[in-house]
Every structure is written in C-alpha cells, then in structure tokens.
N, C-alpha and C. Protein backbone atom coordinates (compact mmCIF):
# COMPACT_ATOMS: atom_id res chain seq x y z
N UNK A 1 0.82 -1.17 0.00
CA UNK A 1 0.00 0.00 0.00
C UNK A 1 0.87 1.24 0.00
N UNK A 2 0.47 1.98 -0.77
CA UNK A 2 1.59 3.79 -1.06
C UNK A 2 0.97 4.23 -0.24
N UNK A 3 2.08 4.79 0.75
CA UNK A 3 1.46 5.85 1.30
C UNK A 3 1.64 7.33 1.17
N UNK A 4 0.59 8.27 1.33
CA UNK A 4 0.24 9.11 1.10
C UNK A 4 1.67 10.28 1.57
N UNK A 5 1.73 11.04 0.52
CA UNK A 5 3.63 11.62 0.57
C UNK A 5 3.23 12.96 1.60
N UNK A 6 2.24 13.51 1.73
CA UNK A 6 1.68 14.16 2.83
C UNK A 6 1.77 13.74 4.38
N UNK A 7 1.49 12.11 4.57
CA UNK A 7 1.20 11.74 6.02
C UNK A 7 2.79 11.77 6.27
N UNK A 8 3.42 12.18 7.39
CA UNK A 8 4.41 12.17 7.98
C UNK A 8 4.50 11.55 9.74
N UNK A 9 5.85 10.67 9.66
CA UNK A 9 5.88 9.41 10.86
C UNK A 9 6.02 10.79 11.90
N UNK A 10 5.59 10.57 13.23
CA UNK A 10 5.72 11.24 13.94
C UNK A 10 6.42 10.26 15.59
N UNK A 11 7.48 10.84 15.83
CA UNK A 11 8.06 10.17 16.84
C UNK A 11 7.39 10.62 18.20
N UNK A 12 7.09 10.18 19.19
CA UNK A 12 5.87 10.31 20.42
C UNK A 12 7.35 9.95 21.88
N UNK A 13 7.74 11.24 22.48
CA UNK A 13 8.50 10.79 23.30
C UNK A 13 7.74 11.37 24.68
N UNK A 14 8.37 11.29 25.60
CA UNK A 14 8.20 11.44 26.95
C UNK A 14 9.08 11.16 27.98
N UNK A 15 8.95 11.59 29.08
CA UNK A 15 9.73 11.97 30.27
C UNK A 15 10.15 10.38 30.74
N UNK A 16 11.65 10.07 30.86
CA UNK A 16 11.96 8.82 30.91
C UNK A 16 11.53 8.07 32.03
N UNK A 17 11.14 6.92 32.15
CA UNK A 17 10.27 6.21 33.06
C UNK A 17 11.29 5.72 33.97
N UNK A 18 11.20 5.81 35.50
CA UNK A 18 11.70 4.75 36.40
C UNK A 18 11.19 3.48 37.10
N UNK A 19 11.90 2.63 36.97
CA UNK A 19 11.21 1.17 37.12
C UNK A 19 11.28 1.29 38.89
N UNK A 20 10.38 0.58 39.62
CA UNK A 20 10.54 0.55 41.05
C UNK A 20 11.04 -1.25 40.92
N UNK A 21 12.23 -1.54 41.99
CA UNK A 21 12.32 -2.84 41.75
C UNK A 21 11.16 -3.52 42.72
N UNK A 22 10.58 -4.57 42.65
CA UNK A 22 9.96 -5.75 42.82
C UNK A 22 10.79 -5.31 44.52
N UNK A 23 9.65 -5.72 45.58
CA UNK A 23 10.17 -5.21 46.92
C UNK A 23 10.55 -6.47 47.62
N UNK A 24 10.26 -7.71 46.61
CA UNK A 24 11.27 -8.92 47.46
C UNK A 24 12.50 -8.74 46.92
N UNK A 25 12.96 -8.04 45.92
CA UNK A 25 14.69 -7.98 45.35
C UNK A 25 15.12 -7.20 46.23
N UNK A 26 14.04 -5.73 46.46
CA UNK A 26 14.75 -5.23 47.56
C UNK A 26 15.35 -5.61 48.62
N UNK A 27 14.68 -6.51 49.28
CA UNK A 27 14.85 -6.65 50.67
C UNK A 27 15.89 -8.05 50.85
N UNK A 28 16.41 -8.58 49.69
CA UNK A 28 17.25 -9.48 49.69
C UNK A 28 18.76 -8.51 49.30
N UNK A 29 18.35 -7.21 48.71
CA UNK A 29 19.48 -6.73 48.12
C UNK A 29 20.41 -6.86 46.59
N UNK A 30 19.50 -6.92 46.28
CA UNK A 30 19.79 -7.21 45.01
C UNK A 30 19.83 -5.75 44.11
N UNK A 31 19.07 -4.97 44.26
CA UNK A 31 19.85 -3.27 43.92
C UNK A 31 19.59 -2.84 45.04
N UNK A 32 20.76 -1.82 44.79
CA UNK A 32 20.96 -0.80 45.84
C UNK A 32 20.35 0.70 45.66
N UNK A 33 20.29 1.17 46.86
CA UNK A 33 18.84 2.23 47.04
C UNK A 33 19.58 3.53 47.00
N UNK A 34 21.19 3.33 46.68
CA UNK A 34 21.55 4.74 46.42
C UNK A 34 21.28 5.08 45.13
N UNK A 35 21.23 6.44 44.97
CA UNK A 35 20.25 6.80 43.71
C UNK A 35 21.99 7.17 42.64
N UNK A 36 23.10 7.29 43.74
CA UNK A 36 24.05 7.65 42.59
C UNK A 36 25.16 6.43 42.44
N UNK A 37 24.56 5.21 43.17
CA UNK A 37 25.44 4.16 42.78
C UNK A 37 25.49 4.14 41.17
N UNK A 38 26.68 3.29 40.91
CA UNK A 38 27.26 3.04 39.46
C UNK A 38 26.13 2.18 38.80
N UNK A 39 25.49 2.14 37.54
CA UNK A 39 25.27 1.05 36.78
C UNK A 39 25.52 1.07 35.40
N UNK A 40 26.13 -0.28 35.66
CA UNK A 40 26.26 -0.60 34.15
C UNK A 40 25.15 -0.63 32.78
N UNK A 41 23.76 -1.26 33.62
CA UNK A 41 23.09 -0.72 32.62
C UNK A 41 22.10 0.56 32.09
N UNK A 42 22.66 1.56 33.06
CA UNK A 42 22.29 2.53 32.78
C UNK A 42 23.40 3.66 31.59
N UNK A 43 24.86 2.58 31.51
CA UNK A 43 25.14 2.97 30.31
C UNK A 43 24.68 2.42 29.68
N UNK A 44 24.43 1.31 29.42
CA UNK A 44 24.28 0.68 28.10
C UNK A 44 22.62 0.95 27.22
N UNK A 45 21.89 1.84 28.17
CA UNK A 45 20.55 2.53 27.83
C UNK A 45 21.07 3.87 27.49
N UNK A 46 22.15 4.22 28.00
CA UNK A 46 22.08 5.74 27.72
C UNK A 46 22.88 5.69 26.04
N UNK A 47 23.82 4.78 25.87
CA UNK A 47 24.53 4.20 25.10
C UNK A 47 25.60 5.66 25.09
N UNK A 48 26.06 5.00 26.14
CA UNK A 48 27.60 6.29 25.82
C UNK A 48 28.28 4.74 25.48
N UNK A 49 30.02 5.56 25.28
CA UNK A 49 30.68 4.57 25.41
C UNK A 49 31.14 3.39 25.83
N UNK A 50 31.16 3.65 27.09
CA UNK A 50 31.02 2.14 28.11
C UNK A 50 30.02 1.37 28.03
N UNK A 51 28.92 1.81 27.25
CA UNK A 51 27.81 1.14 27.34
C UNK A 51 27.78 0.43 26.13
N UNK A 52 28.28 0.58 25.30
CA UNK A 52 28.56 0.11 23.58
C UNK A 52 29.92 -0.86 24.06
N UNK A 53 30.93 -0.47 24.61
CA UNK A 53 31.91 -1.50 24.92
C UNK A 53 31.30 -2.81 25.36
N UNK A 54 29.99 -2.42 26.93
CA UNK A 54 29.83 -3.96 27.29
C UNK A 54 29.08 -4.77 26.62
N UNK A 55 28.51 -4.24 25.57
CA UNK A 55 27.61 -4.55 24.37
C UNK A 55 29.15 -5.28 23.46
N UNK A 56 29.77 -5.05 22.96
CA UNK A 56 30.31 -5.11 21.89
C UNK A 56 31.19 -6.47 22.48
N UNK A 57 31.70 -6.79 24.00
CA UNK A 57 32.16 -7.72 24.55
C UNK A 57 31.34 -8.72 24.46
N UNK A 58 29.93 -8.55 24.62
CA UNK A 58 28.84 -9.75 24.67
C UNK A 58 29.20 -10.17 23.22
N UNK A 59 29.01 -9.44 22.13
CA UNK A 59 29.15 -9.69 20.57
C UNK A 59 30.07 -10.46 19.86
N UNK A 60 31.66 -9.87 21.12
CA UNK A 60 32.74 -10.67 20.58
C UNK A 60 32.88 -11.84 21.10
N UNK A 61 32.60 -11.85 22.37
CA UNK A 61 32.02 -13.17 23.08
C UNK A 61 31.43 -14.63 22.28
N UNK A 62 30.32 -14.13 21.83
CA UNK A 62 29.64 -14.48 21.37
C UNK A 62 29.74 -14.96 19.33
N UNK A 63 30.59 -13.93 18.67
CA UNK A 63 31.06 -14.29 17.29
C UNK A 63 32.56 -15.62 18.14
N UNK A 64 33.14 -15.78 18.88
CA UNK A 64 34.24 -16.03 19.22
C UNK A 64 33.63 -17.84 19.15
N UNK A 65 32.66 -17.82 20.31
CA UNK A 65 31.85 -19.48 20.01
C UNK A 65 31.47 -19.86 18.93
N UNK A 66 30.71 -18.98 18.31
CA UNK A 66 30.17 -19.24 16.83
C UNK A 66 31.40 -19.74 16.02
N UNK A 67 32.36 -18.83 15.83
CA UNK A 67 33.70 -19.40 15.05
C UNK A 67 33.88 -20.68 15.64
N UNK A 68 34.06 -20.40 16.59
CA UNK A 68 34.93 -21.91 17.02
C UNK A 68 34.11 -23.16 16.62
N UNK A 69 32.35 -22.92 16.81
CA UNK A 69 31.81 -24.16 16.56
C UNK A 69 31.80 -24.30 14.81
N UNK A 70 31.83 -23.36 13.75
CA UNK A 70 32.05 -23.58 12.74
C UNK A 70 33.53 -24.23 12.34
N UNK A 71 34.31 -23.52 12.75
CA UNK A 71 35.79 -24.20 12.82
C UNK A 71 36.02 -25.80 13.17
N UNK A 72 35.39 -25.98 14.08
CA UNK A 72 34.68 -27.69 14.79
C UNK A 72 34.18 -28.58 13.68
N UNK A 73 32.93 -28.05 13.14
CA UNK A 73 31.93 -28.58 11.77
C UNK A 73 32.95 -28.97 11.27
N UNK A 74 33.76 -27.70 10.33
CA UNK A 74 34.41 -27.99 9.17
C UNK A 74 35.44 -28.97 9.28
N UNK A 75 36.14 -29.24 10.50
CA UNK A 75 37.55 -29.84 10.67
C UNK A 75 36.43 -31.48 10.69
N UNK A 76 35.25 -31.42 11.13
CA UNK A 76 34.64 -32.86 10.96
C UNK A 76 34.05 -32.82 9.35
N UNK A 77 33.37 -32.36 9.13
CA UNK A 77 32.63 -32.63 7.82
C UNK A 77 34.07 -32.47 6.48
N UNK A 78 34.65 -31.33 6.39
CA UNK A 78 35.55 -30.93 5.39
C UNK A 78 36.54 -32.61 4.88
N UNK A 79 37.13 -32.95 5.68
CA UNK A 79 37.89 -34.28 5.02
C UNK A 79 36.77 -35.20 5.12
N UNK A 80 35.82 -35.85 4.85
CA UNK A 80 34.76 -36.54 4.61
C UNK A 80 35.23 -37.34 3.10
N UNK A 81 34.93 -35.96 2.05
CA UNK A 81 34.85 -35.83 0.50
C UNK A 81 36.38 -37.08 0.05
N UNK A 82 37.22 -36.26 1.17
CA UNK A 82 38.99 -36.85 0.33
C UNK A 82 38.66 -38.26 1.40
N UNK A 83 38.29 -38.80 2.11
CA UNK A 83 38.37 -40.28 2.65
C UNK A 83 37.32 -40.70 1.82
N UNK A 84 36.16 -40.32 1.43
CA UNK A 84 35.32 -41.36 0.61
C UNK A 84 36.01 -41.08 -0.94
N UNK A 85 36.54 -40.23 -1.47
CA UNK A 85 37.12 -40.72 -2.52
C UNK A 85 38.35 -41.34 -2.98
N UNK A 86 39.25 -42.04 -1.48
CA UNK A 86 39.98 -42.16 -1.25
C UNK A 86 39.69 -44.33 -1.12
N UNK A 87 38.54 -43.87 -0.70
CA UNK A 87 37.85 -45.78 -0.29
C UNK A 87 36.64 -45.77 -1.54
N UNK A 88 36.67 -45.61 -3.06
CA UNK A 88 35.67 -45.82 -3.95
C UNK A 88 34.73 -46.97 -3.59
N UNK A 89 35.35 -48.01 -2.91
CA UNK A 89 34.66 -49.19 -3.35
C UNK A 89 33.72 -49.16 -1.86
N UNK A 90 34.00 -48.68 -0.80
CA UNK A 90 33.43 -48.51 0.17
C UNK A 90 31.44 -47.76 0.70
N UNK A 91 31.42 -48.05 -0.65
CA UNK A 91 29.74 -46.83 -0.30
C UNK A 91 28.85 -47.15 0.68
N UNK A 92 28.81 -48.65 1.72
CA UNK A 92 28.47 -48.57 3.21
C UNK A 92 28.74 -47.68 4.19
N UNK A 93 30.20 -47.78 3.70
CA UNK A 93 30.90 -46.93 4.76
C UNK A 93 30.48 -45.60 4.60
N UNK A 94 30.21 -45.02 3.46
CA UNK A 94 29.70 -43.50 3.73
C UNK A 94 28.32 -43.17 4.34
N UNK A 95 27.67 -44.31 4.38
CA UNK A 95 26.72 -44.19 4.47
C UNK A 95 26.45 -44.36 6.47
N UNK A 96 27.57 -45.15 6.84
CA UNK A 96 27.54 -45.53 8.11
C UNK A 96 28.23 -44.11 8.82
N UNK A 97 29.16 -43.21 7.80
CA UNK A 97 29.82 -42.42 8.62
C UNK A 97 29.10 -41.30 8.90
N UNK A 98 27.85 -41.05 7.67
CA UNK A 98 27.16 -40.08 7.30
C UNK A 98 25.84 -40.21 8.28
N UNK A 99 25.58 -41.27 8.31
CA UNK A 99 24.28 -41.35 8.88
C UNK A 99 24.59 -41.76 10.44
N UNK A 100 25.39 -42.31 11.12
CA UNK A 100 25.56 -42.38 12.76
C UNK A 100 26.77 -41.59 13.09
N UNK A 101 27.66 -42.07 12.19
CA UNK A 101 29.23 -41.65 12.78
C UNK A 101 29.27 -40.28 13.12
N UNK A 102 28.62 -39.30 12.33
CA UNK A 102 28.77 -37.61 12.35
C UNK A 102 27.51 -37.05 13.03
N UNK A 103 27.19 -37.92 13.26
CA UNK A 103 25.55 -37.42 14.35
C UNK A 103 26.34 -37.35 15.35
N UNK A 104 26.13 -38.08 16.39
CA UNK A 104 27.16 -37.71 18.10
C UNK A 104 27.78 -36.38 17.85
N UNK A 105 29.12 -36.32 16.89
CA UNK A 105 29.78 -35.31 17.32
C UNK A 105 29.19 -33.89 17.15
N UNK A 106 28.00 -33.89 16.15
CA UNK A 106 27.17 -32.96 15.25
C UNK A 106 26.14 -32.33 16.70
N UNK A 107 25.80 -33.23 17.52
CA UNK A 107 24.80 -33.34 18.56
C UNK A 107 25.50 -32.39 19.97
N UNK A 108 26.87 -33.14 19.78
CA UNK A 108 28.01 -33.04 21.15
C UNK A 108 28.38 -31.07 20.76
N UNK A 109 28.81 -30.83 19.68
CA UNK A 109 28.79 -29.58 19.28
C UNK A 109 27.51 -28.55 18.90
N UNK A 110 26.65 -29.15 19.03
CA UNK A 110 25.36 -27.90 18.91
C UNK A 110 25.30 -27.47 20.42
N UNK A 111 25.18 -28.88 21.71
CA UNK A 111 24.90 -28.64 22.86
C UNK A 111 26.29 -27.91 23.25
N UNK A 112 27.35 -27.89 23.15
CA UNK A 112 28.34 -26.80 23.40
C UNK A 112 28.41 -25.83 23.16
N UNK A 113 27.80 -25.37 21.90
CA UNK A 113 27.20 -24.08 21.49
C UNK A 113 26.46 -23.30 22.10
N UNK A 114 25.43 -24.14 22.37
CA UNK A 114 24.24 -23.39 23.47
C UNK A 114 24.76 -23.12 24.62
N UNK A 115 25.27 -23.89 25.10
CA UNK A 115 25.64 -24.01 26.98
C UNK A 115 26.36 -22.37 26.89
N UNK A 116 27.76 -22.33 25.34
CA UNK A 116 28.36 -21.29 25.77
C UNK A 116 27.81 -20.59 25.54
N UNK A 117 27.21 -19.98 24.62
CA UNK A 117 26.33 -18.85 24.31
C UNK A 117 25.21 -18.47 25.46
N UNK A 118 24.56 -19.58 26.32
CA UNK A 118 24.26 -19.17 27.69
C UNK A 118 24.76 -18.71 28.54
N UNK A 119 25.66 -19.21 28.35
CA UNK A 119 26.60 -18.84 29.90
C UNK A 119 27.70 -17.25 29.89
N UNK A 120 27.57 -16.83 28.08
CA UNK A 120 27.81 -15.40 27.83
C UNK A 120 27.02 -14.12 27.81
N UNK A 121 25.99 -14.94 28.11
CA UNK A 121 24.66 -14.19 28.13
C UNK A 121 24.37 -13.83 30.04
N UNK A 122 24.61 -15.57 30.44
CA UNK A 122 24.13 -15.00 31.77
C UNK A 122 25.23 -14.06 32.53
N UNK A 123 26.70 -14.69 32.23
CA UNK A 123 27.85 -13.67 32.42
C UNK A 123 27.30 -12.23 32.24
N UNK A 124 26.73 -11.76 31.23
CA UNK A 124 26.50 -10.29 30.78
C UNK A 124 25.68 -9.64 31.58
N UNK A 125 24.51 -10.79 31.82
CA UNK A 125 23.54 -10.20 32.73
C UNK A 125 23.60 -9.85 34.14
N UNK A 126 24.71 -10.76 34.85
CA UNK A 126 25.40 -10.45 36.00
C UNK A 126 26.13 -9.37 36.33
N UNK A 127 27.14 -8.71 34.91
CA UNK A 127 27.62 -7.90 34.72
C UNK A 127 27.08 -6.38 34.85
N UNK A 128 25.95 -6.69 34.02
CA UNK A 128 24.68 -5.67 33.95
C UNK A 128 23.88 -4.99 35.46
N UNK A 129 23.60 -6.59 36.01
CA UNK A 129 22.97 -6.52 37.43
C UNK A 129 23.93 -5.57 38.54
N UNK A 130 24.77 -5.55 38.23
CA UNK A 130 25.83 -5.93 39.50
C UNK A 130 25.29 -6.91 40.48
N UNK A 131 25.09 -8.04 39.78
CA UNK A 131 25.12 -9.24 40.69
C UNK A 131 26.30 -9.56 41.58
C-alpha cells in the first residue's frame, strides 16, 4: 500500500520512566537504594561509550563461540569428500559415517554451542545486574 507523501511518521517521546524494583529484590538486596550508585546498565541505555563496549564484549564473546563451533563442523565434515574418494569401493561406509558416525559429534557440538552462548549471556547479565 503507497502511502500518502503528505502523512508524515511522527516520533511520540516522553519523560523517561523509572522502574521501582519488585520489593522482594529489595529486601534481599539485590539493587541498591543509592540513587548515585554506578550502573552498568544505565550505560548501556544511555549508550555512551562504556555502554557500547559492554555490548560489543557480549558480541565478541559471542562471534568467538560461533567461530569456534564452525571451525569444529568444518575440521569434521571438510575431510569426509577426500576419505570417501579415497575408499571408492566402500559406499556402506559413507553411508555408516554419514548417517551415525557424524551425528554424536554434530549433537556433542550444537549442545556446546548453546551451553556457551548461555553462559555469555548469563555472564553479561550479571555484569549488567551488578550481581
């Protein structure tokens, strides 16, 4: 649908909101009630610098697993091609390596993936908290 070159987006702001924490976090301590303690994620909302850094650590964090589990794949799947054309007469065998043999490790590396990519996440969020 065209829209009309007259209607213009209009951005709708307002006076920034403060969250009250949940009064069982309070009372365990989980934030603190000084109003000029440090937070981290009040850079990373305001997005100054420091606040784009702890952003950009989660990112590299996070591209750093990704590589590695692609790097993983390839060092399993990549010589596959040169051993089965290496055993012509063998076409069970590709079929045994293809269909069980590369499952486990295929399985063993997704769940390593996740765990780390969780555990860079919950790292961040701790970071964030001042947990």
């Amino acid at each position: 649908m065209p829209q009309d070159p007259t209607e213009r987006r209009v951005t709708v702001t307002g006076p920034p909101r403060r969250t009250v924490p949940h009064a069982r976090n309070r009372s365990r301590g989980r934030h603190p009630q000084a109003s000029g303690s440090y937070r981290p994620r009040t850079e990373i909302d305001e997005q100054t610098t420091l606040g784009h850094t702890y952003v950009r650590s989660l990112m590299r964090s996070q591209l750093r697993a990704g590589l590695t589990a692609l790097a993983v794949l390839g060092l399993l799947v990549g010589p596959l091609p040169l051993l089965f054309a290496a055993l012509p007469d063998a076409r069970h065998l590709e079929w045994a390596v293809l269909g069980f043999g590369l499952y486990a490790p295929l399985v063993l590396l997704a769940r390593w993936y996740v765990r780390r990519a969780e555990r860079n996440e919950r790292d961040f969020v701790r970071l964030v908290e001042d947990r």
